[in-house]
C-alpha atoms as a PDB file:
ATOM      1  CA  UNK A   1       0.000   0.000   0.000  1.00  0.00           C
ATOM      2  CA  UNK A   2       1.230   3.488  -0.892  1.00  0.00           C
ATOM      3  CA  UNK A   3       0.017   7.268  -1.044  1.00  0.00           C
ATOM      4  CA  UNK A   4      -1.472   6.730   2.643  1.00  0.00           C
ATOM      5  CA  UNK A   5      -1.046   9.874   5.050  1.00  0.00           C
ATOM      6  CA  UNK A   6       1.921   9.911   7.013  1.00  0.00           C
ATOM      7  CA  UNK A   7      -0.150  10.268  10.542  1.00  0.00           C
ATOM      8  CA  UNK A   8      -1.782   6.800   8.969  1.00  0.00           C
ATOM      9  CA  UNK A   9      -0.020   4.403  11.855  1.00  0.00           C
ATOM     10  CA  UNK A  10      -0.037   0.568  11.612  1.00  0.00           C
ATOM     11  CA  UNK A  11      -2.252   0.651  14.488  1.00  0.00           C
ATOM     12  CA  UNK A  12      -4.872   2.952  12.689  1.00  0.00           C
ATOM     13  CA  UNK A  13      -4.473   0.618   9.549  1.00  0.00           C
ATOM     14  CA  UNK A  14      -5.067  -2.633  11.446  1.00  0.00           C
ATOM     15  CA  UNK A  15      -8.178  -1.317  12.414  1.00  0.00           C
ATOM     16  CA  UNK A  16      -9.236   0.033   9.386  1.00  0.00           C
ATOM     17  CA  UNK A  17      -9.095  -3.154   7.368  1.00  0.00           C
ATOM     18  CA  UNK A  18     -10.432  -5.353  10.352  1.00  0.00           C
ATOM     19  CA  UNK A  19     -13.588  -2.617   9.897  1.00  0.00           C
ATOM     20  CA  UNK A  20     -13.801  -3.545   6.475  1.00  0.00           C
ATOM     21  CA  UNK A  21     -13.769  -7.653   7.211  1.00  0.00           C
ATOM     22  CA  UNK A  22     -10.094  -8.434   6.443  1.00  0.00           C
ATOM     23  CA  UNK A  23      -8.001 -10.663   8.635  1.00  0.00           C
ATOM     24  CA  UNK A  24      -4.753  -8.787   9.013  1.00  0.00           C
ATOM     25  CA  UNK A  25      -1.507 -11.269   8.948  1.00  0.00           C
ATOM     26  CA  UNK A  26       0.863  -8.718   8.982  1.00  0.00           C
ATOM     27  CA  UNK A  27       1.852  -4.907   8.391  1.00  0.00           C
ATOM     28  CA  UNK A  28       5.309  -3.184   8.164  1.00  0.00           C
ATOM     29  CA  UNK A  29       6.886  -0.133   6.479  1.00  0.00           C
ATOM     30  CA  UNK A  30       7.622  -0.431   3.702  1.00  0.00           C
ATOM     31  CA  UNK A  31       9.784   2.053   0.949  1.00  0.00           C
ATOM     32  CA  UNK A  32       7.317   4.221  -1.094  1.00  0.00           C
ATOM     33  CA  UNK A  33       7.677   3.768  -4.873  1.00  0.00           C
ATOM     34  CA  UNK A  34       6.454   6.767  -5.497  1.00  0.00           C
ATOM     35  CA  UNK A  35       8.373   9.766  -7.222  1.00  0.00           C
ATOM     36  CA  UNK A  36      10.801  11.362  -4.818  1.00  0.00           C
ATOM     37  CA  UNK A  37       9.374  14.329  -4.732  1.00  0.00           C
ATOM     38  CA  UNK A  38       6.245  12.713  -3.502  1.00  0.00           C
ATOM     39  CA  UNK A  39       7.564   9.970  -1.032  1.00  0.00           C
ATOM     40  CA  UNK A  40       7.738  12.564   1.918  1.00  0.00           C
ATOM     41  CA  UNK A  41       4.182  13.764   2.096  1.00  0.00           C
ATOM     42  CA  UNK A  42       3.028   9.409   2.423  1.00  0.00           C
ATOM     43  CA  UNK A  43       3.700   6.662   3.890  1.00  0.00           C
ATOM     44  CA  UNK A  44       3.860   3.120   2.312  1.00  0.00           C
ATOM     45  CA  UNK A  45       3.245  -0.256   3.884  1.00  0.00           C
ATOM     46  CA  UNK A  46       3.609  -4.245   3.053  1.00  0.00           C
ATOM     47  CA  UNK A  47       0.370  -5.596   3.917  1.00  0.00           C
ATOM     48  CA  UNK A  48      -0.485  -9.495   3.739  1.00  0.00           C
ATOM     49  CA  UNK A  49      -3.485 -11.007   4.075  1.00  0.00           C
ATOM     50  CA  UNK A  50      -5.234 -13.967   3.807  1.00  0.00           C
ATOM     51  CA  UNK A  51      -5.233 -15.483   0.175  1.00  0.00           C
ATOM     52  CA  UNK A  52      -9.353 -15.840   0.294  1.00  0.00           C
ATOM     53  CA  UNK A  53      -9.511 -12.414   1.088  1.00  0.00           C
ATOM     54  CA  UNK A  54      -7.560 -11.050  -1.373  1.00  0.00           C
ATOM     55  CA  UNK A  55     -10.604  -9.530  -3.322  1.00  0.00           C
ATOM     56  CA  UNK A  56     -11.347  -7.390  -0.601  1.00  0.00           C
ATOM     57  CA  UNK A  57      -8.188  -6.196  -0.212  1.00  0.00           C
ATOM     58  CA  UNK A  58      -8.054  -5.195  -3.490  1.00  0.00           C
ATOM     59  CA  UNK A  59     -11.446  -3.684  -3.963  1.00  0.00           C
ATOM     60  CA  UNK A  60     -11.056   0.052  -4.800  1.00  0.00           C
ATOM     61  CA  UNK A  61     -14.630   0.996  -2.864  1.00  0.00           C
ATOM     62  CA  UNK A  62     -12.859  -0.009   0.441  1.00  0.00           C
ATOM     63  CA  UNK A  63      -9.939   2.923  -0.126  1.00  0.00           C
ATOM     64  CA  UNK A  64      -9.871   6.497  -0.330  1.00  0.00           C
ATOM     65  CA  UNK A  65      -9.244   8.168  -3.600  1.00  0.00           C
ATOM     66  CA  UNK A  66      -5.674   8.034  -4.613  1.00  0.00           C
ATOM     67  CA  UNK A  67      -4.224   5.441  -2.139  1.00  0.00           C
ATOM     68  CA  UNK A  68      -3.026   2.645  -4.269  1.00  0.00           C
ATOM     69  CA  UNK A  69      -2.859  -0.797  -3.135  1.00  0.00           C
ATOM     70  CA  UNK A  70      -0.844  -3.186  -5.540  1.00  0.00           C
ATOM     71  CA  UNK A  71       0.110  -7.109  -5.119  1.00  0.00           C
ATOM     72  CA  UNK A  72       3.725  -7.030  -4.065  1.00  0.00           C
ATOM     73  CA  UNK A  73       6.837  -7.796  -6.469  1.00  0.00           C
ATOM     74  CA  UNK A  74       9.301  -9.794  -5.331  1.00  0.00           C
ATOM     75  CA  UNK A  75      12.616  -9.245  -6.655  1.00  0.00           C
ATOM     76  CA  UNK A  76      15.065 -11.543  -8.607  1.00  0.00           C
ATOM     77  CA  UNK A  77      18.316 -12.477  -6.680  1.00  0.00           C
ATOM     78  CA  UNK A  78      22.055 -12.553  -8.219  1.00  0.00           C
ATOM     79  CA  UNK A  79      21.648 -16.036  -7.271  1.00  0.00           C
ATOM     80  CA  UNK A  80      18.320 -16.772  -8.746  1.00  0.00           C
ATOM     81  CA  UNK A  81      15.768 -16.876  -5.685  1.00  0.00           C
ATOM     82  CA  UNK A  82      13.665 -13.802  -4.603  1.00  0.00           C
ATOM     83  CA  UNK A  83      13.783 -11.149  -2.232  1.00  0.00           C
ATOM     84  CA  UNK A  84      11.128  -8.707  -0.625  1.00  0.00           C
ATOM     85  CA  UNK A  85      10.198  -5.442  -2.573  1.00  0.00           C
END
């Protein structure tokens, strides 16, 4: 998730998406990928939830306008496996 406010705390977000029926597994900062102008005035975080809930997640009714929520990318390795992005 990206574009959020930067008051927007995981605590705040937890509660949000529990609100909107989603089982939160886990939530951490995350880097923006925004331009770099931009990444000052948000906040970004790696959200995971449950695979069957997925839809919800991704529904754009449940977020404000302009906060975009995207499945993540994992990265290719030197060595061939994947890291976090």
């Amino acid at each position: 998730m990206d574009n959020l406010d930067p008051q927007c705390s995981v605590e705040a977000l937890t509660e949000f998406l529990k609100a909107g029926g989603i089982d939160l597994l886990s939530c951490n900062n995350s880097k923006s990928w925004l331009r770099d102008s931009e990444k000052d005035k948000t906040i970004a975080y790696r959200v995971c939830v449950p695979a069957a809930q997925r839809s919800i997640m991704l529904d754009a009714e449940l977020w404000a306008e302009g906060i975009i929520v995207r499945d993540w990318r994992f990265k290719q390795t030197d060595n061939g496996g994947h890291s976090s992005s």
